[in-house]
Protein backbone atom coordinates (compact mmCIF):
# COMPACT_ATOMS: atom_id res chain seq x y z
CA UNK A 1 91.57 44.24 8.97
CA UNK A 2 92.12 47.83 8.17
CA UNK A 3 90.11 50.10 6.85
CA UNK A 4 91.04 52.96 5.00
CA UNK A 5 88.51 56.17 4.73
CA UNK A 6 86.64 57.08 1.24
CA UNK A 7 85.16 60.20 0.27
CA UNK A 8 81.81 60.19 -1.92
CA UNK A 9 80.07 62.82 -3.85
CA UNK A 10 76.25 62.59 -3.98
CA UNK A 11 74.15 64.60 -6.34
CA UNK A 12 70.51 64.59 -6.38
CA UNK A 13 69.58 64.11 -10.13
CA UNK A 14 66.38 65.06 -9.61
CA UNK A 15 62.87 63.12 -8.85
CA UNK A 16 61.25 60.11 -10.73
CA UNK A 17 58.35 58.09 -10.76
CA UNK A 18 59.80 54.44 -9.98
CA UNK A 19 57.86 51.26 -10.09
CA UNK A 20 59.06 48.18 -7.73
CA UNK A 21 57.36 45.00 -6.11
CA UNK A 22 55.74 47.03 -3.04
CA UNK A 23 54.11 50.05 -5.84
CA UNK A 24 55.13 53.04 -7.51
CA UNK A 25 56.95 56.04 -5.63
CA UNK A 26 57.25 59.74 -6.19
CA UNK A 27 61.06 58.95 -5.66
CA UNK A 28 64.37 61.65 -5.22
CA UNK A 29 67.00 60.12 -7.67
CA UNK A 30 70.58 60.15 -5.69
CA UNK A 31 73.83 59.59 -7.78
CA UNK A 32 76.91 58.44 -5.96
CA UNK A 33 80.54 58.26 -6.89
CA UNK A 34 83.38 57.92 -5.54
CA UNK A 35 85.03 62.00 -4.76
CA UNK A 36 88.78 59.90 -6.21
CA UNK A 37 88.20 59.03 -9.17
CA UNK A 38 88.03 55.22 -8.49
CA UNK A 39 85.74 53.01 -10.42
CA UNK A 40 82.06 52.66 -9.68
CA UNK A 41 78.71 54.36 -8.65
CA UNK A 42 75.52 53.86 -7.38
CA UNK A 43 72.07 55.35 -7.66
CA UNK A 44 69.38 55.28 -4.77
CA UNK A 45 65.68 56.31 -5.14
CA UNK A 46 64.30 57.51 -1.72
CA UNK A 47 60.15 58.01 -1.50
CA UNK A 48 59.55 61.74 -1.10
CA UNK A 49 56.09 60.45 1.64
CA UNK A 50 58.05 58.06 3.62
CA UNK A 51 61.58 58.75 3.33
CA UNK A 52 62.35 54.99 2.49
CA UNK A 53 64.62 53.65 -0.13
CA UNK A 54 62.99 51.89 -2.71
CA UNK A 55 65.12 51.05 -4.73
CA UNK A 56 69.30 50.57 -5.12
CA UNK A 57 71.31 49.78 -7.88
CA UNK A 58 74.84 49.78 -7.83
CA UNK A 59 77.43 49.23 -10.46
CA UNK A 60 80.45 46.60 -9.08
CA UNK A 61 83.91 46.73 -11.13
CA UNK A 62 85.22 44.13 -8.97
CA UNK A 63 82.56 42.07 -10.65
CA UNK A 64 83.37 43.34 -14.30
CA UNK A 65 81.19 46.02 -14.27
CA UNK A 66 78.24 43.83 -12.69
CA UNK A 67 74.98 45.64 -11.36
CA UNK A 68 73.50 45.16 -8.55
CA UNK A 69 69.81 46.11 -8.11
CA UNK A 70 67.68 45.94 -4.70
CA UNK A 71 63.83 46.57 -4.65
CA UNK A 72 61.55 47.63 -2.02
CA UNK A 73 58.96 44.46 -1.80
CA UNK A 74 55.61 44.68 0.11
């Protein structure tokens, strides 16, 4: 297998109040994309306290556009 390096451009949109499984979280919002134009992004909520991600959701072209969502759970 070969890999080939990718460059990424994360922006912090700013900080929300998200609810998952294990509670609600003061949460930094992070959008990333890719830095070459190619199709797809995520978002990533991190818990200002704890430093933890609580949540991910990702958007997968190679899916048709699927999303992918993960959830901190107690």
């Amino acid at each position: 297998m070969e890999g080939k390096e990718k460059l990424y451009r994360m922006k912090v949109a700013g900080v929300e109040s998200v609810t998952v499984p294990a509670g609600t979280f003061e949460a930094w919002k992070l959008e990333i994309a890719s830095a070459e134009g190619d199709p797809g992004s995520q978002t990533i909520w991190v818990d200002k306290a704890t430093r933890k991600v609580v949540k991910h959701a990702a958007v997968l072209p190679q899916m048709g556009g699927a999303v992918m969502t993960s959830e901190l759970t107690p």
